[in-house]
N, C-alpha and C. Protein backbone atom coordinates (compact mmCIF):
# COMPACT_ATOMS: atom_id res chain seq x y z
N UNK A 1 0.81 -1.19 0.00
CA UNK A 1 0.00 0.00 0.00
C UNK A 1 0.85 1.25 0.00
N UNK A 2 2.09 1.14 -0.04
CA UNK A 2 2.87 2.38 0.28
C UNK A 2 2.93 2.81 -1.36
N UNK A 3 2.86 4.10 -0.96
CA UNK A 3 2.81 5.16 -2.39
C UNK A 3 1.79 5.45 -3.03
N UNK A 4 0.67 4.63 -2.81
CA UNK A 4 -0.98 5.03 -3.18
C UNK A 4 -1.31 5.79 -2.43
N UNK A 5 -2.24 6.47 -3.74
CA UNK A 5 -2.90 7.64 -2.93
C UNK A 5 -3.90 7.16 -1.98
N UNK A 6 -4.30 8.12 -0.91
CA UNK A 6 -5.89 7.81 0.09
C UNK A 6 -6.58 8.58 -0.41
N UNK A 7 -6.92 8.87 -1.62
CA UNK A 7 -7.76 9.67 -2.15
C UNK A 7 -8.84 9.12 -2.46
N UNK A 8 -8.47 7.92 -3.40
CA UNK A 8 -8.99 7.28 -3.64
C UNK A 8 -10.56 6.38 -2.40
N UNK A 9 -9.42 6.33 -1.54
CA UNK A 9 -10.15 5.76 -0.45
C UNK A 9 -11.35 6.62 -0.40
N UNK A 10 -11.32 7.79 0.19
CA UNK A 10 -11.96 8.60 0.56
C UNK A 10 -13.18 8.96 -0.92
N UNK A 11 -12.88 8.59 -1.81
CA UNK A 11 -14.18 9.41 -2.79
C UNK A 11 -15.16 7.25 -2.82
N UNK A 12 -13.93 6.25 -2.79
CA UNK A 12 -14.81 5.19 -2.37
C UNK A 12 -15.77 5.09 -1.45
N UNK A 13 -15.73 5.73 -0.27
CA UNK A 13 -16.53 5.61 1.00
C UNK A 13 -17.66 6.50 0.36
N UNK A 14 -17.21 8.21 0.01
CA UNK A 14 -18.00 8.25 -0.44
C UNK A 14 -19.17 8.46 -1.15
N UNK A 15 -18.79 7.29 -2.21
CA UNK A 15 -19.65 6.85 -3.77
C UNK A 15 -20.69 5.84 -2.96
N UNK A 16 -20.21 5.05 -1.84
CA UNK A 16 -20.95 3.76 -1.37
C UNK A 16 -21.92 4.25 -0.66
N UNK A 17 -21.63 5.28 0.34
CA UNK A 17 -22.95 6.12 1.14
C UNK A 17 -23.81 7.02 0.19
N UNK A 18 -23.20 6.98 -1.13
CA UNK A 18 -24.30 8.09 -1.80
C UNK A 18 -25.24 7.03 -2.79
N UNK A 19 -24.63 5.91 -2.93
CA UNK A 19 -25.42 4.65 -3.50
C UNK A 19 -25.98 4.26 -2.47
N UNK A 20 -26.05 3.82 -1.63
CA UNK A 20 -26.49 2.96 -0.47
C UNK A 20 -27.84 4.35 0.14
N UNK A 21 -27.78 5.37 -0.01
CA UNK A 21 -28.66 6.04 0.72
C UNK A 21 -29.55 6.39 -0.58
N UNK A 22 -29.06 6.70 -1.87
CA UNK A 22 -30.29 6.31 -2.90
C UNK A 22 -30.95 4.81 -2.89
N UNK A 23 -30.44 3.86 -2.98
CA UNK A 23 -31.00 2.70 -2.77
C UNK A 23 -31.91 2.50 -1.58
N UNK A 24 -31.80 3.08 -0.60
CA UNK A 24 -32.94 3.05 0.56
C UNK A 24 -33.94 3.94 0.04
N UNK A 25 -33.76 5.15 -0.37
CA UNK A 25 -34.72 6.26 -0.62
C UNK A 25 -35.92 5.43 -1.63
N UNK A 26 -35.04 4.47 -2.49
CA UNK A 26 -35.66 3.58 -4.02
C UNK A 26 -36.71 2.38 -2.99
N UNK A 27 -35.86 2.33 -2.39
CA UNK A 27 -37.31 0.95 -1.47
C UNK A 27 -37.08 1.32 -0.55
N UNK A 28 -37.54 2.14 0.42
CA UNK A 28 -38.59 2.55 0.97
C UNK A 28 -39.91 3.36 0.33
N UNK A 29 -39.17 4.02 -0.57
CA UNK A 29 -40.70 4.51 -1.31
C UNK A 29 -41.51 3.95 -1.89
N UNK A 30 -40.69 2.79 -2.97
CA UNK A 30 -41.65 2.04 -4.06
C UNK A 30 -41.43 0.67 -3.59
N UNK A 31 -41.41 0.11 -2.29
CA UNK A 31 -41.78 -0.91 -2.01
C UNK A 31 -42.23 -1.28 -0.55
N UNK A 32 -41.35 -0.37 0.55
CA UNK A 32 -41.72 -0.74 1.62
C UNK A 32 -43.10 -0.08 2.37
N UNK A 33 -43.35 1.57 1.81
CA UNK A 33 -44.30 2.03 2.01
C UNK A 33 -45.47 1.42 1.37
N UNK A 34 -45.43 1.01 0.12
CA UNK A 34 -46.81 0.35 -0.62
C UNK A 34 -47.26 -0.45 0.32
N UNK A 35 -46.16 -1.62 0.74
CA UNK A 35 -46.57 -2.50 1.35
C UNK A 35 -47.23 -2.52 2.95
N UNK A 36 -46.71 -1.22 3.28
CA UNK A 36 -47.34 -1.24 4.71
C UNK A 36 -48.68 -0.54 4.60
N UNK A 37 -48.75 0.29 3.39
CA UNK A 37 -50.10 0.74 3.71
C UNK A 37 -51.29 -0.55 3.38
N UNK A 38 -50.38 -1.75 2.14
CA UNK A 38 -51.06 -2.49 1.75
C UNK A 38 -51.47 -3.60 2.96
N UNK A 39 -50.78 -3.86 3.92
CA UNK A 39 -50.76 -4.59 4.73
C UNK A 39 -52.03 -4.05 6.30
N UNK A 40 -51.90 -2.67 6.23
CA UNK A 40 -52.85 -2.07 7.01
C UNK A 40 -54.25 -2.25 6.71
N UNK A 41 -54.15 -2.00 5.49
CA UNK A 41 -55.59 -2.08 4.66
C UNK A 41 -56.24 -3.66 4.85
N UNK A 42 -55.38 -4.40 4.81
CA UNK A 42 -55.59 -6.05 4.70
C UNK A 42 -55.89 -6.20 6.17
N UNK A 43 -55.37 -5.58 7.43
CA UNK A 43 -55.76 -6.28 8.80
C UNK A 43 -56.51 -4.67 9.55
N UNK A 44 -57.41 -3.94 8.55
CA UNK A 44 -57.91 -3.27 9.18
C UNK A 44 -58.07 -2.40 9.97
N UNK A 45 -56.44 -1.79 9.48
CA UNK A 45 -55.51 -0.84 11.08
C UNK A 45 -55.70 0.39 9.59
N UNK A 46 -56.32 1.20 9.98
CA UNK A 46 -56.24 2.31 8.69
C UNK A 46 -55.07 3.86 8.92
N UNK A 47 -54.31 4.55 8.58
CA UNK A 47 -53.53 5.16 8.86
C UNK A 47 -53.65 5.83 9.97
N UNK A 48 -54.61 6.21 10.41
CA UNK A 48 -55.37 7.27 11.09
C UNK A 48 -55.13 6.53 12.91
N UNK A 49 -54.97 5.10 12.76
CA UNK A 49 -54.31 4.04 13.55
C UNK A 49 -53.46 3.55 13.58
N UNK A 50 -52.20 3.71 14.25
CA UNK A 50 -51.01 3.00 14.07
C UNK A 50 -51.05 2.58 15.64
N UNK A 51 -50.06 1.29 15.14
CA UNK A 51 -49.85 0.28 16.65
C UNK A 51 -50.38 -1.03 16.06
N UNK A 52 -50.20 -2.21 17.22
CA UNK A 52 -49.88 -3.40 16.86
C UNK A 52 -51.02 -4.01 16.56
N UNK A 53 -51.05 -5.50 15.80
CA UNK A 53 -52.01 -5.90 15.02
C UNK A 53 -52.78 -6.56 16.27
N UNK A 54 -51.99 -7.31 17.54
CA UNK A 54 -51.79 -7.30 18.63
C UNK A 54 -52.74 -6.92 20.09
N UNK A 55 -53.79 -6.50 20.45
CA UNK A 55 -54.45 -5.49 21.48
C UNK A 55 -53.75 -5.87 22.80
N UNK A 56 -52.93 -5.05 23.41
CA UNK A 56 -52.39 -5.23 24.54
C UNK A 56 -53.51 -4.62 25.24
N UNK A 57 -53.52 -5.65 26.95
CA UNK A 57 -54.31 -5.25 27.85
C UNK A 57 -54.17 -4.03 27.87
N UNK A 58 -53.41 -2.83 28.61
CA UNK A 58 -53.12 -1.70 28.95
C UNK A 58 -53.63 -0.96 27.76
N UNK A 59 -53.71 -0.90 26.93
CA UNK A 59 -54.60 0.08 25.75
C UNK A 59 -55.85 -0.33 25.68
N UNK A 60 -56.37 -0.82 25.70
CA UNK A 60 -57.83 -1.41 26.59
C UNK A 60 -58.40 -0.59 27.72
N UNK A 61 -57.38 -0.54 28.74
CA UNK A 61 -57.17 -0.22 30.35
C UNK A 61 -57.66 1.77 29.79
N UNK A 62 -56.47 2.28 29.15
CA UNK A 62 -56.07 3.36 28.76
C UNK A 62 -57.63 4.24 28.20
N UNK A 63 -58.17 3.08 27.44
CA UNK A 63 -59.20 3.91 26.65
C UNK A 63 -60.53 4.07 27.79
N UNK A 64 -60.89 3.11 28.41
CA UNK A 64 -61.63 3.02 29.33
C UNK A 64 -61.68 4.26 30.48
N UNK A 65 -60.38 4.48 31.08
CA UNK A 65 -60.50 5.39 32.19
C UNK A 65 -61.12 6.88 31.24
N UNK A 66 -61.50 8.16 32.42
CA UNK A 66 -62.01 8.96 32.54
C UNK A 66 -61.01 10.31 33.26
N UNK A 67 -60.69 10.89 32.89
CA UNK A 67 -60.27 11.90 33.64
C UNK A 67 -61.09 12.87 34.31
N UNK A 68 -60.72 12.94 35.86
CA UNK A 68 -61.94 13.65 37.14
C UNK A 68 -61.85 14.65 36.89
């Protein structure tokens, strides 16, 4: 490695974070979001609801009480 440049290094790192963070931007938009809204729609949780498919006691508990 002696006598190469680290220049190189440095525009490698980064080319890989500027690929790697378009590639997330590419699916999350056109695949992971479709799918969660598609997946909401399918078990009846509509955006307007988020949280688990799941009913934990304590959100049960939560909706019930009254504030004095």
């Amino acid at each position: 490695a002696a006598g190469k440049p680290m220049k190189g290094i440095v525009l490698l790192f980064v080319a890989t974070i500027s690929v790697s963070a378009l590639l997330g931007e590419i699916v999350g938009r056109f695949y992971s979001e479709p799918m969660n809204r598609w997946l909401r729609e399918k078990w009846g949780d509509g955006p307007e609801k988020i949280g688990s498919v799941v009913d934990s006691p304590t959100a049960d508990l939560s909706a019930e009480s009254t504030p004095a």
